[in-house]
C-alpha atoms as a PDB file:
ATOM      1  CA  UNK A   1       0.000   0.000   0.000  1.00  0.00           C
ATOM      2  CA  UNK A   2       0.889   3.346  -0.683  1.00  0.00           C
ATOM      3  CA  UNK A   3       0.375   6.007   2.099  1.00  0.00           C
ATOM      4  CA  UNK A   4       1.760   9.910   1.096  1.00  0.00           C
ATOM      5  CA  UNK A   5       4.837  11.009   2.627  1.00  0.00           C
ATOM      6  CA  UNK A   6       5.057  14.926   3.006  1.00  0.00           C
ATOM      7  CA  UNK A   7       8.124  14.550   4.827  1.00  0.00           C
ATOM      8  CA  UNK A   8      11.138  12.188   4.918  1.00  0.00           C
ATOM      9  CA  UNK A   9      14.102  12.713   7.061  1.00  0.00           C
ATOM     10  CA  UNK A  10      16.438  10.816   8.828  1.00  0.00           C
ATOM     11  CA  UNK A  11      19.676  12.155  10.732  1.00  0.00           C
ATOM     12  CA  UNK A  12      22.692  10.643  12.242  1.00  0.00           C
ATOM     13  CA  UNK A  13      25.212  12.793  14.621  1.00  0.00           C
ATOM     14  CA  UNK A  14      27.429   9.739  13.995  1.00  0.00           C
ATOM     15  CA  UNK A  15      29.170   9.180  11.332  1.00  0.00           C
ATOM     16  CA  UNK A  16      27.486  12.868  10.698  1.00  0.00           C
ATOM     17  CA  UNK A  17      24.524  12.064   7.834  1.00  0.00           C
ATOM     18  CA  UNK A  18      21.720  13.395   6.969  1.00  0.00           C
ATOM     19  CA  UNK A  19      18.930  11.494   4.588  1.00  0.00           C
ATOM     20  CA  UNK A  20      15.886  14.184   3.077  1.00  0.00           C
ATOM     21  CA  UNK A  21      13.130  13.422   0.020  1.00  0.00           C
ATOM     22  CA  UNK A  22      13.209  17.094  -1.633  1.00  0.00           C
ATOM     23  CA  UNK A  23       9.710  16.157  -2.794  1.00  0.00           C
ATOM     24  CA  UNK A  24       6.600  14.975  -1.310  1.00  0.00           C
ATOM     25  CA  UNK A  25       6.410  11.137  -2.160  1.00  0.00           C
ATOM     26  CA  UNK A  26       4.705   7.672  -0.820  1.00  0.00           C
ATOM     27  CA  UNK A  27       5.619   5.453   1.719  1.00  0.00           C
ATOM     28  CA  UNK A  28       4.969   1.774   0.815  1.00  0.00           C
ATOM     29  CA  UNK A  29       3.425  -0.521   3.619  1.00  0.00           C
ATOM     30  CA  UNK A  30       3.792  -3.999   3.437  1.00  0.00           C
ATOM     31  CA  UNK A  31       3.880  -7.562   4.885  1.00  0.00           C
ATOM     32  CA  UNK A  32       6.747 -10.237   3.875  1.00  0.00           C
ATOM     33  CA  UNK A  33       6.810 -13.430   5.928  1.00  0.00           C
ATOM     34  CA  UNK A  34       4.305 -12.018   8.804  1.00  0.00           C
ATOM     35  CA  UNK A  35       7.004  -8.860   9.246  1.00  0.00           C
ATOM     36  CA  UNK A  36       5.078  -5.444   8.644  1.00  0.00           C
ATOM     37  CA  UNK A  37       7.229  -3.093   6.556  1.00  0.00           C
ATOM     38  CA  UNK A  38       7.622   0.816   6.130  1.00  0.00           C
ATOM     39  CA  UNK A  39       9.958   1.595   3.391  1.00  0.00           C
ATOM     40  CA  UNK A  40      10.698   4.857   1.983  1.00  0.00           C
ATOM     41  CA  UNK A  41      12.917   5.594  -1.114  1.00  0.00           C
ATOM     42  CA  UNK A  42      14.240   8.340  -3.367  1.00  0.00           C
ATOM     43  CA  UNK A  43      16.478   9.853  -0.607  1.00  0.00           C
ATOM     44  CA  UNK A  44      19.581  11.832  -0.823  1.00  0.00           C
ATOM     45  CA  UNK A  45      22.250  12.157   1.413  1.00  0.00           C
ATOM     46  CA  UNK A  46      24.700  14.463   2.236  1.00  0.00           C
ATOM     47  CA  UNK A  47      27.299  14.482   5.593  1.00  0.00           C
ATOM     48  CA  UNK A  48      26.515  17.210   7.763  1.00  0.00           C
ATOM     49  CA  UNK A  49      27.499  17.887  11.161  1.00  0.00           C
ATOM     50  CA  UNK A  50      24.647  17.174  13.754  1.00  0.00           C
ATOM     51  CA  UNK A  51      24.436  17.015  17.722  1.00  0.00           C
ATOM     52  CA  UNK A  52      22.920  14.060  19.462  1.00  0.00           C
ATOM     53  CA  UNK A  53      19.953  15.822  20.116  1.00  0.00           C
ATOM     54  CA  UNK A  54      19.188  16.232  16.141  1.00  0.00           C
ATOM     55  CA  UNK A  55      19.283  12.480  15.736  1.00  0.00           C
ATOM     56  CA  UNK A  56      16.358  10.592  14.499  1.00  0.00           C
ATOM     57  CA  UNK A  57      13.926   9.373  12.117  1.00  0.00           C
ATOM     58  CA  UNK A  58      10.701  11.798  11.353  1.00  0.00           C
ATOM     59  CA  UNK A  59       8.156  10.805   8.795  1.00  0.00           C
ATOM     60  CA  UNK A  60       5.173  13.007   7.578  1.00  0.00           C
ATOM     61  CA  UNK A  61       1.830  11.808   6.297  1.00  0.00           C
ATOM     62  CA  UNK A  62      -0.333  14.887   5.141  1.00  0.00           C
ATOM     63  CA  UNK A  63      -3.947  14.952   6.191  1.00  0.00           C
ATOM     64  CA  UNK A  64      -5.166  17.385   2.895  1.00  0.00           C
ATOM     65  CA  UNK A  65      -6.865  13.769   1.804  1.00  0.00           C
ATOM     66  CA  UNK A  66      -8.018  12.149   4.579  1.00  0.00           C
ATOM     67  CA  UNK A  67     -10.879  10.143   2.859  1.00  0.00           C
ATOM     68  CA  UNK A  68      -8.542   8.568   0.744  1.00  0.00           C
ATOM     69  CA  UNK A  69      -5.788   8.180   3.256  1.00  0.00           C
ATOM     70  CA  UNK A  70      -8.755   6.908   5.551  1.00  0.00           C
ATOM     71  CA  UNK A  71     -10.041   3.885   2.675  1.00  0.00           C
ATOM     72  CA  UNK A  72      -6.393   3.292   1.568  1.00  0.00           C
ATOM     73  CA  UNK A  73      -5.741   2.355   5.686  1.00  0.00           C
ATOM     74  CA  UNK A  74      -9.307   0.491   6.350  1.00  0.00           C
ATOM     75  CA  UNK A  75      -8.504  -1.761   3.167  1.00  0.00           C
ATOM     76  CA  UNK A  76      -5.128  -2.426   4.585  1.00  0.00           C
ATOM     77  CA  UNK A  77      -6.525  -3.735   7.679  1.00  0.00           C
ATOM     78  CA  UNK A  78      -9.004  -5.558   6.290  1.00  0.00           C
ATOM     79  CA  UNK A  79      -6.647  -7.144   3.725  1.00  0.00           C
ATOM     80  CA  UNK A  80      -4.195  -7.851   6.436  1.00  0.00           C
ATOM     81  CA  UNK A  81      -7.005  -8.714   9.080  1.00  0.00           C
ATOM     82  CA  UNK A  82      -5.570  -6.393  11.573  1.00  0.00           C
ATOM     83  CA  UNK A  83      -7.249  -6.295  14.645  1.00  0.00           C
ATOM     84  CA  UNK A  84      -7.955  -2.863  14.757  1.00  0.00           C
ATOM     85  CA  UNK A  85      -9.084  -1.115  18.266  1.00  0.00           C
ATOM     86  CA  UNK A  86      -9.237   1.928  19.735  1.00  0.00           C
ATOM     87  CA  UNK A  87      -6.029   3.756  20.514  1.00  0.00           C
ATOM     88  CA  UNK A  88      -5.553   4.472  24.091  1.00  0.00           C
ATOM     89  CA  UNK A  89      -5.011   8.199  23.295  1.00  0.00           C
ATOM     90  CA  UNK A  90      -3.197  10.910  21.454  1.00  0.00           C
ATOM     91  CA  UNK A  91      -0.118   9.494  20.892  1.00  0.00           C
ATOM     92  CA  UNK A  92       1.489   6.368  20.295  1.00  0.00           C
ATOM     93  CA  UNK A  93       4.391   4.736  21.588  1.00  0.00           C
ATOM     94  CA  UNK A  94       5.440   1.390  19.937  1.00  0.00           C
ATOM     95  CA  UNK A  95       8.695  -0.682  19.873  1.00  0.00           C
ATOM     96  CA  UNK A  96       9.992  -1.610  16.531  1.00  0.00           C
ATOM     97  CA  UNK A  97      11.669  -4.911  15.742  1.00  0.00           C
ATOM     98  CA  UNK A  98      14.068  -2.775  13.091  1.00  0.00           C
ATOM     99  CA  UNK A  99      14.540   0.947  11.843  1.00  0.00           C
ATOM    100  CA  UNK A 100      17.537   1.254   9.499  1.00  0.00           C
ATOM    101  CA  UNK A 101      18.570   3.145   6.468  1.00  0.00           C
ATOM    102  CA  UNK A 102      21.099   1.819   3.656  1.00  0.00           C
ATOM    103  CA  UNK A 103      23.455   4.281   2.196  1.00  0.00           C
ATOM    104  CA  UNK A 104      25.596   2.805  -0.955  1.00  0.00           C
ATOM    105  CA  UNK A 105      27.660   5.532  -1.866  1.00  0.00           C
ATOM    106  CA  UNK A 106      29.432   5.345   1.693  1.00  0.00           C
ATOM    107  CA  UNK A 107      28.811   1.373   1.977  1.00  0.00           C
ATOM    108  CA  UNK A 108      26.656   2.536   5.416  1.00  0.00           C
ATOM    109  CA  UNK A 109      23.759   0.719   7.174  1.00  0.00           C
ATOM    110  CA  UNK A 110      22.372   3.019  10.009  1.00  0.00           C
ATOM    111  CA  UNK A 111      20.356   1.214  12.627  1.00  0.00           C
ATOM    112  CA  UNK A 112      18.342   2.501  15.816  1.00  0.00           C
ATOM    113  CA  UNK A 113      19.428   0.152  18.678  1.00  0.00           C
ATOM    114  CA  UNK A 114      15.923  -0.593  20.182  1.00  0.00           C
ATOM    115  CA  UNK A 115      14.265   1.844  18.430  1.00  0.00           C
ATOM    116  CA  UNK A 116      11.119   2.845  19.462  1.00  0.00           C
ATOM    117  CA  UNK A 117       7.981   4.436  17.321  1.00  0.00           C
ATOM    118  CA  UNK A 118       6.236   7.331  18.299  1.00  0.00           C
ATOM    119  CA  UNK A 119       3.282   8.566  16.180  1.00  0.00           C
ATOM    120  CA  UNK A 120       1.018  12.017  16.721  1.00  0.00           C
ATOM    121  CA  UNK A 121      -0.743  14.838  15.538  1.00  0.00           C
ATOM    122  CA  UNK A 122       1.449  17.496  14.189  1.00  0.00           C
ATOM    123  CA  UNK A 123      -0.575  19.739  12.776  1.00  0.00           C
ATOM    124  CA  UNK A 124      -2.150  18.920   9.345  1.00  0.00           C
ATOM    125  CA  UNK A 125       0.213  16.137   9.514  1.00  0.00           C
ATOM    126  CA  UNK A 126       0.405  12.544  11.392  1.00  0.00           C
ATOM    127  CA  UNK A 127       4.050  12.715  12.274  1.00  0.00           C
ATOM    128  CA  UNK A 128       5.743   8.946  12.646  1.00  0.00           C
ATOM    129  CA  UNK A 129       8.947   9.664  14.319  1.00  0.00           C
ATOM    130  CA  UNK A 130      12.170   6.673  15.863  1.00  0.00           C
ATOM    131  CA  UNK A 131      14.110   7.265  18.485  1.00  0.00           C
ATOM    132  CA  UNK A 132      16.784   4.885  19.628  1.00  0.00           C
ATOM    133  CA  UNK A 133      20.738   4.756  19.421  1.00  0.00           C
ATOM    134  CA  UNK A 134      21.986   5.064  16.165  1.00  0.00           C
ATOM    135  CA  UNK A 135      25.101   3.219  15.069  1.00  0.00           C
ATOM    136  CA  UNK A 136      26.709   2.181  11.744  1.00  0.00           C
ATOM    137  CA  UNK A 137      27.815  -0.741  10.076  1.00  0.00           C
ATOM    138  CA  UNK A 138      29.750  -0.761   7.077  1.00  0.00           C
ATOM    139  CA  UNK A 139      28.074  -3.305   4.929  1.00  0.00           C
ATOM    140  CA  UNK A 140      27.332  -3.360   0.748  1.00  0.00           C
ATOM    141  CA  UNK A 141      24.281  -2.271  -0.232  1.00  0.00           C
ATOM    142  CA  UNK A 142      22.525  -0.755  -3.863  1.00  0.00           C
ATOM    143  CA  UNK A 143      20.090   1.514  -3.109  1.00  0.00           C
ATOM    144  CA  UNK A 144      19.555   4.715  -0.271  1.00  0.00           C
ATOM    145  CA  UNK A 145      16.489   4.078   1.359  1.00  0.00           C
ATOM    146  CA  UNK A 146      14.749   3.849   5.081  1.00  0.00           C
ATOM    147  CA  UNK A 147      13.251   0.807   6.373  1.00  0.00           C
ATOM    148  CA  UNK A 148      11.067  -0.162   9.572  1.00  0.00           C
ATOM    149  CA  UNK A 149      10.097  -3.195  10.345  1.00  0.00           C
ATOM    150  CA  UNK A 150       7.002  -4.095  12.662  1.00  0.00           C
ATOM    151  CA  UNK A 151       5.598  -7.104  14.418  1.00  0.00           C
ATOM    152  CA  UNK A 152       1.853  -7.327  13.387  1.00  0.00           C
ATOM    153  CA  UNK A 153       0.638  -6.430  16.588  1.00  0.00           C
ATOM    154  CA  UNK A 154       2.545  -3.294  16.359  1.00  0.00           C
ATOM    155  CA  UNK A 155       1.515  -2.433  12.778  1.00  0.00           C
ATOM    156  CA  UNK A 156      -1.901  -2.779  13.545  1.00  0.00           C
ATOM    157  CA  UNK A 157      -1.351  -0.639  16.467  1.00  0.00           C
ATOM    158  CA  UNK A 158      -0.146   2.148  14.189  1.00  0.00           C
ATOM    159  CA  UNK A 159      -2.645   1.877  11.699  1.00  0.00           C
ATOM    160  CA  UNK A 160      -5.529   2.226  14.433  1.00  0.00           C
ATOM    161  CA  UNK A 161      -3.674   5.482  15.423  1.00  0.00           C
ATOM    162  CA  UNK A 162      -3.420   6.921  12.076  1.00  0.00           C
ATOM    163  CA  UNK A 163      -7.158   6.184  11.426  1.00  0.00           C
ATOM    164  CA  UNK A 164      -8.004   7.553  14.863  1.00  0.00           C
ATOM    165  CA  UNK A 165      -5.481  11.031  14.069  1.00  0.00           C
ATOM    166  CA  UNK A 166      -7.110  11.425  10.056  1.00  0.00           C
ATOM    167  CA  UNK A 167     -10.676  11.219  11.576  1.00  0.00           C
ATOM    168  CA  UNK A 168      -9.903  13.448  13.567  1.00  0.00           C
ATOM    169  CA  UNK A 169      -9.326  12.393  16.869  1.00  0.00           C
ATOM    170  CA  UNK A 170      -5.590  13.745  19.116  1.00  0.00           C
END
């Protein structure tokens, strides 16, 4: 599935690098082998110096559409039989089994230690943010991109908040 992404950043203080989409773009959500996946693509990266405090993952998903963002994520669920309920308020915290990014040109993969989800209103946006400790590997890889991966409990955690956030609710 394709959600919108209005926003895609990721940065590192260490090894000092910073991942934007200039444009706004999709996310793709998807199950392989009973693993929920959030992938985005079409990032560039350029080293930059950055404190601790700057690091992170932040992820946008405009609310302009919200009828179609709403069907895309009640098909999802349905097609994934997701046990959706009700979110126990505003904001979400989750733990994530994986949140990494690949970076070929530097032969790089950035991974959150224990990185944990947290997903809320910001504005006209639901705002999907990780926070763990980052660290780096260098490993070979072929394209720049940002991956998370969820259990299915989890994922249909997050898609009961971001139905709950477009309809309004937070």
């Amino acid at each position: 599935m394709l959600i919108p992404c209005s926003r895609a950043q990721v940065v590192v203080a260490e090894p000092g690098i910073r991942l934007d989409r200039h444009t706004p773009g999709f996310m793709v959500w998807d199950e392989h082998g009973g693993m929920f996946v959030l992938r985005v693509d079409e990032l560039a990266a350029t080293e930059v110096p950055a404190s601790p405090s700057e690091t992170g993952i932040i992820l946008e998903i405009p609310l302009s559409r919200r009828e179609e963002l709403i069907r895309s994520l009640e098909e999802f669920a349905a097609q994934q039989q997701l046990p959706l309920s009700s979110p126990t308020g505003p904001e979400l915290l989750e733990e994530a089994v994986l949140a990494a990014c690949h970076l070929p040109e530097q032969n790089l993969f950035v991974f959150a230690e224990e990185p944990r989800l947290v997903v809320k209103r910001r504005g006209e946006s639901v705002e999907i943010a990780i926070e763990g400790l980052f660290k780096a590997r260098r490993v070979p890889c072929r394209e720049t991109d940002l991956v998370i991966h969820l259990t299915k409990a989890a994922m249909a955690r997050l898609v009961a908040s971001v139905l709950s956030l477009a309809r309004g609710g937070g």
